[in-house]
C-alpha atoms as a PDB file:
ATOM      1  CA  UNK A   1      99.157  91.685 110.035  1.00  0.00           C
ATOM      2  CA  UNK A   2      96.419  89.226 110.074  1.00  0.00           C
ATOM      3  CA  UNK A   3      93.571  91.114 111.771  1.00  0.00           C
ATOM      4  CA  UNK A   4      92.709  93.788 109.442  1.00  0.00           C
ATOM      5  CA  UNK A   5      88.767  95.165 110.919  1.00  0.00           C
ATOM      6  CA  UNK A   6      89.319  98.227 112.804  1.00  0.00           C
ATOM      7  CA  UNK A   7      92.914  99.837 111.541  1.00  0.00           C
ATOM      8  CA  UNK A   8      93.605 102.616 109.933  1.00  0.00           C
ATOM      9  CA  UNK A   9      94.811 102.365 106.037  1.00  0.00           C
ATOM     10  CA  UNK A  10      95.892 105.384 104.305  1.00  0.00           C
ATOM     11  CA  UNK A  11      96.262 105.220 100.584  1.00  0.00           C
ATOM     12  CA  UNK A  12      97.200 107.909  97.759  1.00  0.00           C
ATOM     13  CA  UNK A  13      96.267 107.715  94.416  1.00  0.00           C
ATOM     14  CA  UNK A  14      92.737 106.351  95.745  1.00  0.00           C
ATOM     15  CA  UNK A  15      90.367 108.085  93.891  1.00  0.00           C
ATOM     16  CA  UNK A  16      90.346 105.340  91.420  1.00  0.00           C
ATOM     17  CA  UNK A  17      91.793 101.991  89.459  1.00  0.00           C
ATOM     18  CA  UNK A  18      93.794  99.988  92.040  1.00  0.00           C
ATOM     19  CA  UNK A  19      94.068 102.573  95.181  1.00  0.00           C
ATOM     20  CA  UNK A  20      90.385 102.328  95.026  1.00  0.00           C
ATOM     21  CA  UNK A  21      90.591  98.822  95.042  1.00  0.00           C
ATOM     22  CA  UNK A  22      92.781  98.209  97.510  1.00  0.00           C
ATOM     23  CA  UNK A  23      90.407 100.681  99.392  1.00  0.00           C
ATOM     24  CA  UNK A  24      87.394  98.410  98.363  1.00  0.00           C
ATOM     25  CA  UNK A  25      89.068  95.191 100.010  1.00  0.00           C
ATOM     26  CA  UNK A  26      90.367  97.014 102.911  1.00  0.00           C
ATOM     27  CA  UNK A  27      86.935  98.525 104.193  1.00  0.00           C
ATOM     28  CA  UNK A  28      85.469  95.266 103.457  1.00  0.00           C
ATOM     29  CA  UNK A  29      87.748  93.535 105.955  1.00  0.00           C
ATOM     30  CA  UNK A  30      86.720  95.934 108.685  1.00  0.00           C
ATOM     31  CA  UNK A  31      89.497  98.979 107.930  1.00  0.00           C
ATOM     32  CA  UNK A  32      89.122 102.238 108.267  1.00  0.00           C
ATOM     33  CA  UNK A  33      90.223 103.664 105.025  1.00  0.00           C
ATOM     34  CA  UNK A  34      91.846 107.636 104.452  1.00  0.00           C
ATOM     35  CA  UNK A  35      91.901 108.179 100.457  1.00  0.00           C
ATOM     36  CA  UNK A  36      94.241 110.864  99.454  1.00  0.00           C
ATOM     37  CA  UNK A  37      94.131 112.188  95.849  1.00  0.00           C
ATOM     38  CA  UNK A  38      95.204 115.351  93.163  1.00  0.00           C
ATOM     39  CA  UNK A  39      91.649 115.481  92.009  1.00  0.00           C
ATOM     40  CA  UNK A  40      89.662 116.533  95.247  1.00  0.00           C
ATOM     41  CA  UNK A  41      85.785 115.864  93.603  1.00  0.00           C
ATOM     42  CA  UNK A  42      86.799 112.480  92.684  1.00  0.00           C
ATOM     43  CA  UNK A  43      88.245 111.659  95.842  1.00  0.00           C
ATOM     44  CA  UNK A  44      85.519 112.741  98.006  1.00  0.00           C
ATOM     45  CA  UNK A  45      82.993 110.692  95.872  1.00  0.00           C
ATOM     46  CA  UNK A  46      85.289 108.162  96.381  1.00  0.00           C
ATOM     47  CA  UNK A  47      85.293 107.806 100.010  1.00  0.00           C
ATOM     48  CA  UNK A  48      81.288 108.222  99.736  1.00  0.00           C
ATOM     49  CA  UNK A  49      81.250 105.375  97.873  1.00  0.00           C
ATOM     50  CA  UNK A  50      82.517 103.654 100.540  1.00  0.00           C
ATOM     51  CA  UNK A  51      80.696 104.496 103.018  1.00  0.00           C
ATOM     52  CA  UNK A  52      77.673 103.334 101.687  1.00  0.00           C
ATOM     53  CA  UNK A  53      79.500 100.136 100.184  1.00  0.00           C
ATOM     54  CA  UNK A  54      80.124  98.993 103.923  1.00  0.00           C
ATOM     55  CA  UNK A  55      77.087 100.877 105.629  1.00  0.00           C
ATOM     56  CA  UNK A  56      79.853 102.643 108.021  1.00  0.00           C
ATOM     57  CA  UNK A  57      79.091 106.044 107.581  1.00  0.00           C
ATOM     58  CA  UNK A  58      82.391 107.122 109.207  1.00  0.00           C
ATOM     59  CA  UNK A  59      84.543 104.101 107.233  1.00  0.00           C
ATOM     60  CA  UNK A  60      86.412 106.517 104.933  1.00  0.00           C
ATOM     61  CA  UNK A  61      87.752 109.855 103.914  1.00  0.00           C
ATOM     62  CA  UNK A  62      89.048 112.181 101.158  1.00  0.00           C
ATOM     63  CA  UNK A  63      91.741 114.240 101.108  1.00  0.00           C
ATOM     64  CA  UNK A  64      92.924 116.588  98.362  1.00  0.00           C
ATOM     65  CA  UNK A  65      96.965 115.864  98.183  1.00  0.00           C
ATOM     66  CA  UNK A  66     100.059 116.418  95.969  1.00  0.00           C
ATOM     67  CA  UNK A  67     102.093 113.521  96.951  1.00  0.00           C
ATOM     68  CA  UNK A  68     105.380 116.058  95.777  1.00  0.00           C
ATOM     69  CA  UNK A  69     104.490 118.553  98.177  1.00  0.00           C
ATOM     70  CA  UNK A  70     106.026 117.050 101.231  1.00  0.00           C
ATOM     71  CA  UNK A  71     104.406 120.107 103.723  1.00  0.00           C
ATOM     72  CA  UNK A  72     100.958 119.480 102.523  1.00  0.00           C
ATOM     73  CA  UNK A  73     101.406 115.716 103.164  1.00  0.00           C
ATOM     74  CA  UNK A  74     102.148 116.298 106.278  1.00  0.00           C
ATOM     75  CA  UNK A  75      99.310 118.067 107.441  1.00  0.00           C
ATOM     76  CA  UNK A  76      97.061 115.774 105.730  1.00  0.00           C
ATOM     77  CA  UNK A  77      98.771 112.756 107.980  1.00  0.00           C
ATOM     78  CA  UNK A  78      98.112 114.609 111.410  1.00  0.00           C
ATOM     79  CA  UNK A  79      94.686 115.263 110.079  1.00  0.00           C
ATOM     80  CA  UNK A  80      93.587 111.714 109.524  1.00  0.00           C
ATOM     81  CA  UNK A  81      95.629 110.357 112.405  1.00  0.00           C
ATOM     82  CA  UNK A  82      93.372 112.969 114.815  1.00  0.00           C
ATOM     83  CA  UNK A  83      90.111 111.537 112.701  1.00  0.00           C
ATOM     84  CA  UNK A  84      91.148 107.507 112.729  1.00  0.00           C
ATOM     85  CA  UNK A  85      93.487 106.878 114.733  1.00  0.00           C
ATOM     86  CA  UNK A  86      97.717 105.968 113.603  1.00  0.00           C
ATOM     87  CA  UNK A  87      98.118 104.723 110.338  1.00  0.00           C
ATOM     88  CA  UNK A  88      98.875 101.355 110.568  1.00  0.00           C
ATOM     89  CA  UNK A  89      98.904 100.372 106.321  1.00  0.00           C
ATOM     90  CA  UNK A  90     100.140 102.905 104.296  1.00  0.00           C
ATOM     91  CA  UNK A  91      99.667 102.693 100.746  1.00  0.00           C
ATOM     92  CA  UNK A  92     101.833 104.979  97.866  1.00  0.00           C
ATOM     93  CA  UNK A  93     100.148 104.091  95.374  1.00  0.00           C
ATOM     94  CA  UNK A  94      99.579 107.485  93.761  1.00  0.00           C
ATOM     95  CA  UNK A  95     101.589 107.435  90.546  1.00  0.00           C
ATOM     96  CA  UNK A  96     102.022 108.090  86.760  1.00  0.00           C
ATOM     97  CA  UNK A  97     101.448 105.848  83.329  1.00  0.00           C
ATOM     98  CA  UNK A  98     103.752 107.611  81.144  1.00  0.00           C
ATOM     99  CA  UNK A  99     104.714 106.274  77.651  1.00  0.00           C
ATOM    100  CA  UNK A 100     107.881 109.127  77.402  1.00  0.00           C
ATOM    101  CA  UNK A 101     111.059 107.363  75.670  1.00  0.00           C
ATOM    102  CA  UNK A 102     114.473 108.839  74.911  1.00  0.00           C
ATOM    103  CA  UNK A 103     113.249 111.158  71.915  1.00  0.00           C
ATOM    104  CA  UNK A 104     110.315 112.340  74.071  1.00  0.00           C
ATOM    105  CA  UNK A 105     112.250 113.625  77.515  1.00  0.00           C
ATOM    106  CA  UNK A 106     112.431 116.858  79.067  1.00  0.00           C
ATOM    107  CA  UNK A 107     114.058 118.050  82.268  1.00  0.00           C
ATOM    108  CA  UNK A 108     109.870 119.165  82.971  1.00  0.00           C
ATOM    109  CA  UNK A 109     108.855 115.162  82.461  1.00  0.00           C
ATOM    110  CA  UNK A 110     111.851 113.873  84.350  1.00  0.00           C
ATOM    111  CA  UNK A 111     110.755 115.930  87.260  1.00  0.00           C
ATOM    112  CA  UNK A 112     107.267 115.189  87.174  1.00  0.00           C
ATOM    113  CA  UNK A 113     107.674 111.598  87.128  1.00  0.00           C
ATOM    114  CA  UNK A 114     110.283 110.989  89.040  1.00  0.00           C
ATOM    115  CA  UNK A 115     108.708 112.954  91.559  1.00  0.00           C
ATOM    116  CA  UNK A 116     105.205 111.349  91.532  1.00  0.00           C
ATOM    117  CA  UNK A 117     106.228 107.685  91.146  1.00  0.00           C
ATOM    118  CA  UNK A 118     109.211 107.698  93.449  1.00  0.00           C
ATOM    119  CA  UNK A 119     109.060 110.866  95.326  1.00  0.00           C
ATOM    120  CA  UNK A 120     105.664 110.370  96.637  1.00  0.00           C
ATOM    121  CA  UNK A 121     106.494 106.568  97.657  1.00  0.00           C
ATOM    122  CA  UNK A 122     109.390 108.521  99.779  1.00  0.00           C
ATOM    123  CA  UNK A 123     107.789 110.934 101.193  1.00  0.00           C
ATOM    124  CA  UNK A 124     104.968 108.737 102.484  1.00  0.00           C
ATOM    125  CA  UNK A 125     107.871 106.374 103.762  1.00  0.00           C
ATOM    126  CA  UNK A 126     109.412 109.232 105.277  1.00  0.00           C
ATOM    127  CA  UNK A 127     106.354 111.000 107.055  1.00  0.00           C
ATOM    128  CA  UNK A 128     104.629 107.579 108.216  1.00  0.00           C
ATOM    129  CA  UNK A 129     107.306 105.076 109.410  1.00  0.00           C
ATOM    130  CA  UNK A 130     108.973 106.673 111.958  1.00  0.00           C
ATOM    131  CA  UNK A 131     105.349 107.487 113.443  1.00  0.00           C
ATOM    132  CA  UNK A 132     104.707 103.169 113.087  1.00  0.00           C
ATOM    133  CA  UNK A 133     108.295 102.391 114.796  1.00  0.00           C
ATOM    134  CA  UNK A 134     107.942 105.367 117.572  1.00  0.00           C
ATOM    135  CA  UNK A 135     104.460 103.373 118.301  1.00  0.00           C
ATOM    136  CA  UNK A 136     106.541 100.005 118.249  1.00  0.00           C
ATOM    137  CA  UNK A 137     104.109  98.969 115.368  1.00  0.00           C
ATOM    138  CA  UNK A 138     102.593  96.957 114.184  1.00  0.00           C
ATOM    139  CA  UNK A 139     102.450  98.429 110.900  1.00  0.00           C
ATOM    140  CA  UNK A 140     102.655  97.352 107.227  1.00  0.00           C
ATOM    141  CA  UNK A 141     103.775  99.416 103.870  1.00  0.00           C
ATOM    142  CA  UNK A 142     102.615  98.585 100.303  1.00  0.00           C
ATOM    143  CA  UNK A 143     104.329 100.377  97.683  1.00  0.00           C
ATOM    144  CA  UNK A 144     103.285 100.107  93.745  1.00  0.00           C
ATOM    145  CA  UNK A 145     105.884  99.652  91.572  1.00  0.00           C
ATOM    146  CA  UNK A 146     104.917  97.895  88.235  1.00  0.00           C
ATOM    147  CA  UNK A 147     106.144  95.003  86.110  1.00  0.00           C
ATOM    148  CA  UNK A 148     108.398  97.180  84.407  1.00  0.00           C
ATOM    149  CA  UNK A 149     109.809  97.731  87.737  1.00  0.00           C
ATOM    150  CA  UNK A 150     111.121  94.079  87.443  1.00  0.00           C
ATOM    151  CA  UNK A 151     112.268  93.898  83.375  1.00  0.00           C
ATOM    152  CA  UNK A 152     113.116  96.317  81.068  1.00  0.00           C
ATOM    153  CA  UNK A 153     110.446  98.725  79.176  1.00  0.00           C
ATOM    154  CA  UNK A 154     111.253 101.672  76.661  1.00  0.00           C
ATOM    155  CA  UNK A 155     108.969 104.392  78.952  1.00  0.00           C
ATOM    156  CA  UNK A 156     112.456 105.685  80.289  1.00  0.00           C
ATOM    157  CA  UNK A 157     111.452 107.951  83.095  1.00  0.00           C
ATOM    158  CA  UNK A 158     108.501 105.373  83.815  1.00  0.00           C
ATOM    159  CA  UNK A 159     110.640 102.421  84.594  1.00  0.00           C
ATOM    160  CA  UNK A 160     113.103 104.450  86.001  1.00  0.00           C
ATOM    161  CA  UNK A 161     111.327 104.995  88.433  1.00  0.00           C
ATOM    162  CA  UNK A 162     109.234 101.661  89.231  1.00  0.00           C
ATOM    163  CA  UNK A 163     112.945  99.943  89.512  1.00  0.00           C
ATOM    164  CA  UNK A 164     113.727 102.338  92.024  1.00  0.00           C
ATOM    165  CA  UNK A 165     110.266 101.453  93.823  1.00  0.00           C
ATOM    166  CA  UNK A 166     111.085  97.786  94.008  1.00  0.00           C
ATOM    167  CA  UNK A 167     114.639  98.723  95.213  1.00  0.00           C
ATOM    168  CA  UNK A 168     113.410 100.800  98.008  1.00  0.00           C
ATOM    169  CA  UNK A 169     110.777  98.188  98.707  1.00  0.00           C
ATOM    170  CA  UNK A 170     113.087  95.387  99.076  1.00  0.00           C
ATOM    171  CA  UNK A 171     115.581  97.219 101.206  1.00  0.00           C
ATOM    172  CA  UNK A 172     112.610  98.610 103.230  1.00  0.00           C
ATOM    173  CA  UNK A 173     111.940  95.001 104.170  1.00  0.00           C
ATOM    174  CA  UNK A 174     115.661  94.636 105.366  1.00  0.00           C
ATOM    175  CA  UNK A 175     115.766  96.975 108.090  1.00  0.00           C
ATOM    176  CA  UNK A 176     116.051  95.798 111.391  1.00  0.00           C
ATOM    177  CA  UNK A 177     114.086  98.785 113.159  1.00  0.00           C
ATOM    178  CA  UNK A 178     111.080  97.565 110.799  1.00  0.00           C
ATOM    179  CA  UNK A 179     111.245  93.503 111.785  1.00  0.00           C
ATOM    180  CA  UNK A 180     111.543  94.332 115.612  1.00  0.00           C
ATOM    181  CA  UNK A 181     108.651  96.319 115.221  1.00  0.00           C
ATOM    182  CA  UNK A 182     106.330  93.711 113.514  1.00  0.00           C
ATOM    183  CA  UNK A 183     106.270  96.403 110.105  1.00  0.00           C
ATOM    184  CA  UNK A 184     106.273  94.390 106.990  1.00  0.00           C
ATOM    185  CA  UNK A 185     106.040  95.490 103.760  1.00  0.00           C
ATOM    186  CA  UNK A 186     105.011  94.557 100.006  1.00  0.00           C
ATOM    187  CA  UNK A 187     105.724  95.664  96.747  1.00  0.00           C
ATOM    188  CA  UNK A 188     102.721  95.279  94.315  1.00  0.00           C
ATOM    189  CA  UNK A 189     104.016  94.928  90.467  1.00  0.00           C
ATOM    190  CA  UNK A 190     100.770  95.048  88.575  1.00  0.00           C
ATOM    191  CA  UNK A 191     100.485  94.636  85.019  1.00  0.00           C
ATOM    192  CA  UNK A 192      97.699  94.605  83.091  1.00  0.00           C
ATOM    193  CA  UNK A 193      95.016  96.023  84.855  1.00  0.00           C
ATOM    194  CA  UNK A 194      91.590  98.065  83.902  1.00  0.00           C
ATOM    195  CA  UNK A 195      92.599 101.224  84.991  1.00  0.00           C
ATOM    196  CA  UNK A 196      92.495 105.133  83.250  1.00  0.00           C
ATOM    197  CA  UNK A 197      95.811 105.466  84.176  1.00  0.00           C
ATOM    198  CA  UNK A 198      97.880 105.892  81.054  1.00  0.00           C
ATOM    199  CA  UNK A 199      94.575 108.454  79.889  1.00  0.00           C
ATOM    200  CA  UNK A 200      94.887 110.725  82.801  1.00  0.00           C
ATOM    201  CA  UNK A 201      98.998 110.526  82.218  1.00  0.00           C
ATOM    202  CA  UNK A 202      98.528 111.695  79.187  1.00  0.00           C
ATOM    203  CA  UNK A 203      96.123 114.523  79.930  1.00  0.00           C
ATOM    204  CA  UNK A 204      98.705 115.498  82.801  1.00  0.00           C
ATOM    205  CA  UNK A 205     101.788 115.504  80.462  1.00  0.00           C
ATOM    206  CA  UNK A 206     100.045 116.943  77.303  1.00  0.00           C
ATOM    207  CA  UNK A 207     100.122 114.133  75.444  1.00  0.00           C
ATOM    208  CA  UNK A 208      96.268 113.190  74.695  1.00  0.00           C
ATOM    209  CA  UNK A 209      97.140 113.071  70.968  1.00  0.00           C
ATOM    210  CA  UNK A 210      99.869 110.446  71.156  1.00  0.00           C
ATOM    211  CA  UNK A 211      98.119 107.344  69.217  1.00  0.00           C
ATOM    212  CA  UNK A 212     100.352 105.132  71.744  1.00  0.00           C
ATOM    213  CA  UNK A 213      97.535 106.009  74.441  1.00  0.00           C
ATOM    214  CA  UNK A 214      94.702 104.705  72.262  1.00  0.00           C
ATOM    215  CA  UNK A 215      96.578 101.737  71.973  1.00  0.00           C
ATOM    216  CA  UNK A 216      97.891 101.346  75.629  1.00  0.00           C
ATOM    217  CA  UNK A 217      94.195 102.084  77.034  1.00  0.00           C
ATOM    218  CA  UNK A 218      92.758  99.796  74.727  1.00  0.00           C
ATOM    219  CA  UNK A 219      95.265  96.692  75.709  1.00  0.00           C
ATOM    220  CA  UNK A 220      94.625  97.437  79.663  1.00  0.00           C
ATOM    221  CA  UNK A 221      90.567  97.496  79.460  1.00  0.00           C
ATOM    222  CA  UNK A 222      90.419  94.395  77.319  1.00  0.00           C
ATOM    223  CA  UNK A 223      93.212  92.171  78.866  1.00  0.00           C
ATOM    224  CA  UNK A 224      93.450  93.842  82.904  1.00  0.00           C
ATOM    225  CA  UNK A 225      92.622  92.385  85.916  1.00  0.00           C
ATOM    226  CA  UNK A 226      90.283  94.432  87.675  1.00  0.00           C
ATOM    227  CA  UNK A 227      91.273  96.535  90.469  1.00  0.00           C
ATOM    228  CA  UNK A 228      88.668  94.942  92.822  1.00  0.00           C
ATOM    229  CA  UNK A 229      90.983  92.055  92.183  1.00  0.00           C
ATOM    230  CA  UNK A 230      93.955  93.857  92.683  1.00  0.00           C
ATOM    231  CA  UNK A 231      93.131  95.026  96.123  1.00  0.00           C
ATOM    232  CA  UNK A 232      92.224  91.577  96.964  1.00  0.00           C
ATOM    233  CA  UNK A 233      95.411  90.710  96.096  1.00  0.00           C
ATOM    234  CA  UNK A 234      97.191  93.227  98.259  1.00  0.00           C
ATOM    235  CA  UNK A 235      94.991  92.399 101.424  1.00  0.00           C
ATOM    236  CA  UNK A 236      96.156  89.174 101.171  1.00  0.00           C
ATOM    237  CA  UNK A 237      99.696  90.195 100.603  1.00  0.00           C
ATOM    238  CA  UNK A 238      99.653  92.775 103.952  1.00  0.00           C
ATOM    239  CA  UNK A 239      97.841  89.720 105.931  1.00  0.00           C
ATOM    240  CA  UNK A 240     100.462  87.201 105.275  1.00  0.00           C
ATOM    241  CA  UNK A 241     103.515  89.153 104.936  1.00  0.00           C
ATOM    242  CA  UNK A 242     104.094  88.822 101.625  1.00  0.00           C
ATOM    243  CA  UNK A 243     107.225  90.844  99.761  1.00  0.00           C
ATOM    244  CA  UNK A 244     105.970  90.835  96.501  1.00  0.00           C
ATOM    245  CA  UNK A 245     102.527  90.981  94.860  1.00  0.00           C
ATOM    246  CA  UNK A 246     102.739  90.420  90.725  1.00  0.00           C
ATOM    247  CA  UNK A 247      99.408  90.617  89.311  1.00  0.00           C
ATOM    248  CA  UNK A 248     100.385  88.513  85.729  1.00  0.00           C
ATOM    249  CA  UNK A 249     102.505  85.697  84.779  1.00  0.00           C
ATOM    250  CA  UNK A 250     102.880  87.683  81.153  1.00  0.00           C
ATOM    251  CA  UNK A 251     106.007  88.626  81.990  1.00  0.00           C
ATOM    252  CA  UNK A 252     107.664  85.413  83.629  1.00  0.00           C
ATOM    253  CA  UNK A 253     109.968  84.429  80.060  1.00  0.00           C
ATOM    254  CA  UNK A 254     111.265  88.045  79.978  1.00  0.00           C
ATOM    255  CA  UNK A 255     112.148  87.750  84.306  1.00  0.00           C
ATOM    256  CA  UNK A 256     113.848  84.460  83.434  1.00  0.00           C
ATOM    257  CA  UNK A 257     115.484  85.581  80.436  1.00  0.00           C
ATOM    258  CA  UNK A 258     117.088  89.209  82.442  1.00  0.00           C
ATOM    259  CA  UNK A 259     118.114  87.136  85.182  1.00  0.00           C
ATOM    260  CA  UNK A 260     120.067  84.547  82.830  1.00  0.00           C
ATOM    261  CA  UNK A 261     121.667  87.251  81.178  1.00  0.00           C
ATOM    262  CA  UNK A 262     122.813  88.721  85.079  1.00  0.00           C
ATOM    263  CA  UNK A 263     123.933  84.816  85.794  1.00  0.00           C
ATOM    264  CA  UNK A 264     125.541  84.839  82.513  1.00  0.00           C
ATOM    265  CA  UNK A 265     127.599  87.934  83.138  1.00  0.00           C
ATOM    266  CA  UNK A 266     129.172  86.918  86.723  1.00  0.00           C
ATOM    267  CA  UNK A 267     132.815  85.680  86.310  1.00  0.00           C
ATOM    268  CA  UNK A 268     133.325  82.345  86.321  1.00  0.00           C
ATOM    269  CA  UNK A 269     134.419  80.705  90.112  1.00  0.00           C
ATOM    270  CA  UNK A 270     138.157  80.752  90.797  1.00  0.00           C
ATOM    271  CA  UNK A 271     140.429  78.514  93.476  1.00  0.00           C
ATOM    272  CA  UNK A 272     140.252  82.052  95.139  1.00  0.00           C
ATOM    273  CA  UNK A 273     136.750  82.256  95.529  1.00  0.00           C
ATOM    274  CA  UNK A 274     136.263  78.633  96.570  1.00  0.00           C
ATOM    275  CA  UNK A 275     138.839  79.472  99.653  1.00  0.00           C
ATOM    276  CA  UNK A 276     136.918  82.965 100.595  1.00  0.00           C
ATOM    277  CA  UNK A 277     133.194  81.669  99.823  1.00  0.00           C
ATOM    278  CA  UNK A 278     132.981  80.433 103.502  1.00  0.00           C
ATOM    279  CA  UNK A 279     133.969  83.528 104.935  1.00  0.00           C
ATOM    280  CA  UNK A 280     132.507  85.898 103.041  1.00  0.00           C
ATOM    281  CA  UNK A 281     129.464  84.478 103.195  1.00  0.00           C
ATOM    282  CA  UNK A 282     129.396  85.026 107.042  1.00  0.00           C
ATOM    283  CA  UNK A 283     129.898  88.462 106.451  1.00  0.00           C
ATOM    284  CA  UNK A 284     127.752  89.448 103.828  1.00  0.00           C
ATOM    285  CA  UNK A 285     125.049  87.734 105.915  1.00  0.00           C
ATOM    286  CA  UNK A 286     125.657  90.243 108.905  1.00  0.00           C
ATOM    287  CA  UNK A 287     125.484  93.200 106.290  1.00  0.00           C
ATOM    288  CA  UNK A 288     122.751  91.825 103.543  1.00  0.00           C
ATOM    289  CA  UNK A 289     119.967  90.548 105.683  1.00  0.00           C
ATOM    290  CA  UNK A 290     117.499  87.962 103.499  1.00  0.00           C
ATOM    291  CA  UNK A 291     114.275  89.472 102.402  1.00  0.00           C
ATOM    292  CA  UNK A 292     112.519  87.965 104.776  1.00  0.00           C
ATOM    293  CA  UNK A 293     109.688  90.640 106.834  1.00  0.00           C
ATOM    294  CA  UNK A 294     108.449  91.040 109.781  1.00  0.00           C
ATOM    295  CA  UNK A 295     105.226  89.369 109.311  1.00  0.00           C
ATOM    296  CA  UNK A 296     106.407  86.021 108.142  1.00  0.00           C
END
């Protein structure tokens, strides 16, 4: 999706850190930008920040939103669709920084993450694609996952969910109905960035007290990117297609090292396999199509 100025982005979590920088980039490039957020104040200051950031006093909009409550996400789609125009970029981005390991779990924390980080991705999947492919697009989705979407961290219900992002993500960008109709998508895997996120986690979950925030907050404002930069790097991403946007190279050893250990375990080739390689290569390539998107 190359020509940006005049669609219509929607993106939760945008009150602040990276949904507000993707918001940033996207108004500058001519976008009309929907915010949707949990804390309603923030997001309407937000949007008014925009406004006078591009001198487009129409440019953007808050909207109060649960990204769990599938009903109220509804309405809040027809509403901005009736103010903008279809969504044409949808961004889940609204999610959760929690530090929870195996002591530290509850049936309560498994719910609420699992249904912020992933639900919310699904149920903006689920409310605003068909809409894009009834339209015959174009369209394009961004999901955030993290980098401990891609290699292993001890925040159980926190990766948990971010693998299950990228999953989604990269079998989003599979689907035929979505390359016929010119949708692509990208799955952003930030890592450090200069957010409040694992703060307002914590004040969510009850865990303000845990000295592993202190530290965790202290490590993303000193080392993270900014989310200005961030959103830049997602504009990018949506204009040329791109599956994957990974904000450090921090964790490229650890990626190399979990993918040597997959190589490692496969069996080793047979006569057998050298004999069925041709064919089943045919027809794994009918039912596994390459992660290639609609936009490239």
């Amino acid at each position: 999706m190359r020509d940006i100025s005049g669609r219509t982005v929607f993106i939760t979590g945008g009150a602040q850190g990276i949904g507000l920088g993707m918001a940033r980039a996207f108004v500058e490039a001519g976008a009309n930008v929907a915010l949707a957020d949990l804390d309603e104040a923030r997001v309407s200051a937000a949007a008014a920040e925009l406004n006078d950031l591009t001198g487009r006093p129409e440019a953007a909009a808050g909207y109060r939103l649960d990204v769990r409550d599938r009903a109220a996400y509804g309405r809040v789609i027809d509403e901005v669709e009736q103010r903008f125009g279809p969504i044409e970029v949808l961004c889940n981005n609204a999610g959760l920084g929690t530090l929870a390991k195996a002591g530290d779990l509850s049936w309560d924390n498994w719910d609420l993450v699992l249904g912020v980080n992933l639900g919310g991705v699904v149920n903006g999947v689920q409310l605003v694609l068909p809409r894009m492919i009834a339209r015959g697009g174009p369209g394009h989705i961004v999901n955030t996952a993290s980098g401990a979407g891609l290699i292993a961290s001890p925040n159980l219900t926190y990766a948990t969910s971010k693998f299950a992002v990228v999953g989604l993500s990269e079998s989003l960008r599979q689907q035929p109905e979505l390359t016929e109709n010119g949708i692509g998508v990208t799955v952003l895997c930030p890592g450090f960035v200069a957010t409040d996120v694992i703060r307002n986690s914590a004040r969510i979950e009850g865990r303000e007290d845990d000295p592993r925030v202190a530290v965790a907050e202290t490590l993303l404002k000193e080392r993270g990117l900014s989310p200005d930069e961030v959103g830049r790097q997602v504009l990018d991403a949506v204009r040329s297609g791109e599956l994957y946007v990974i904000t450090d190279r921090y964790i490229a050893p650890v990626l190399e090292q979990r993918f040597q250990l997959i190589f490692d375990a496969l069996p080793s080739e047979t006569e057998r396999d050298r004999e069925l390689a041709p064919d089943i290569k045919t027809r794994l390539a009918t039912l596994v199509p390459p992660l290639v998107g609609a936009d490239r």
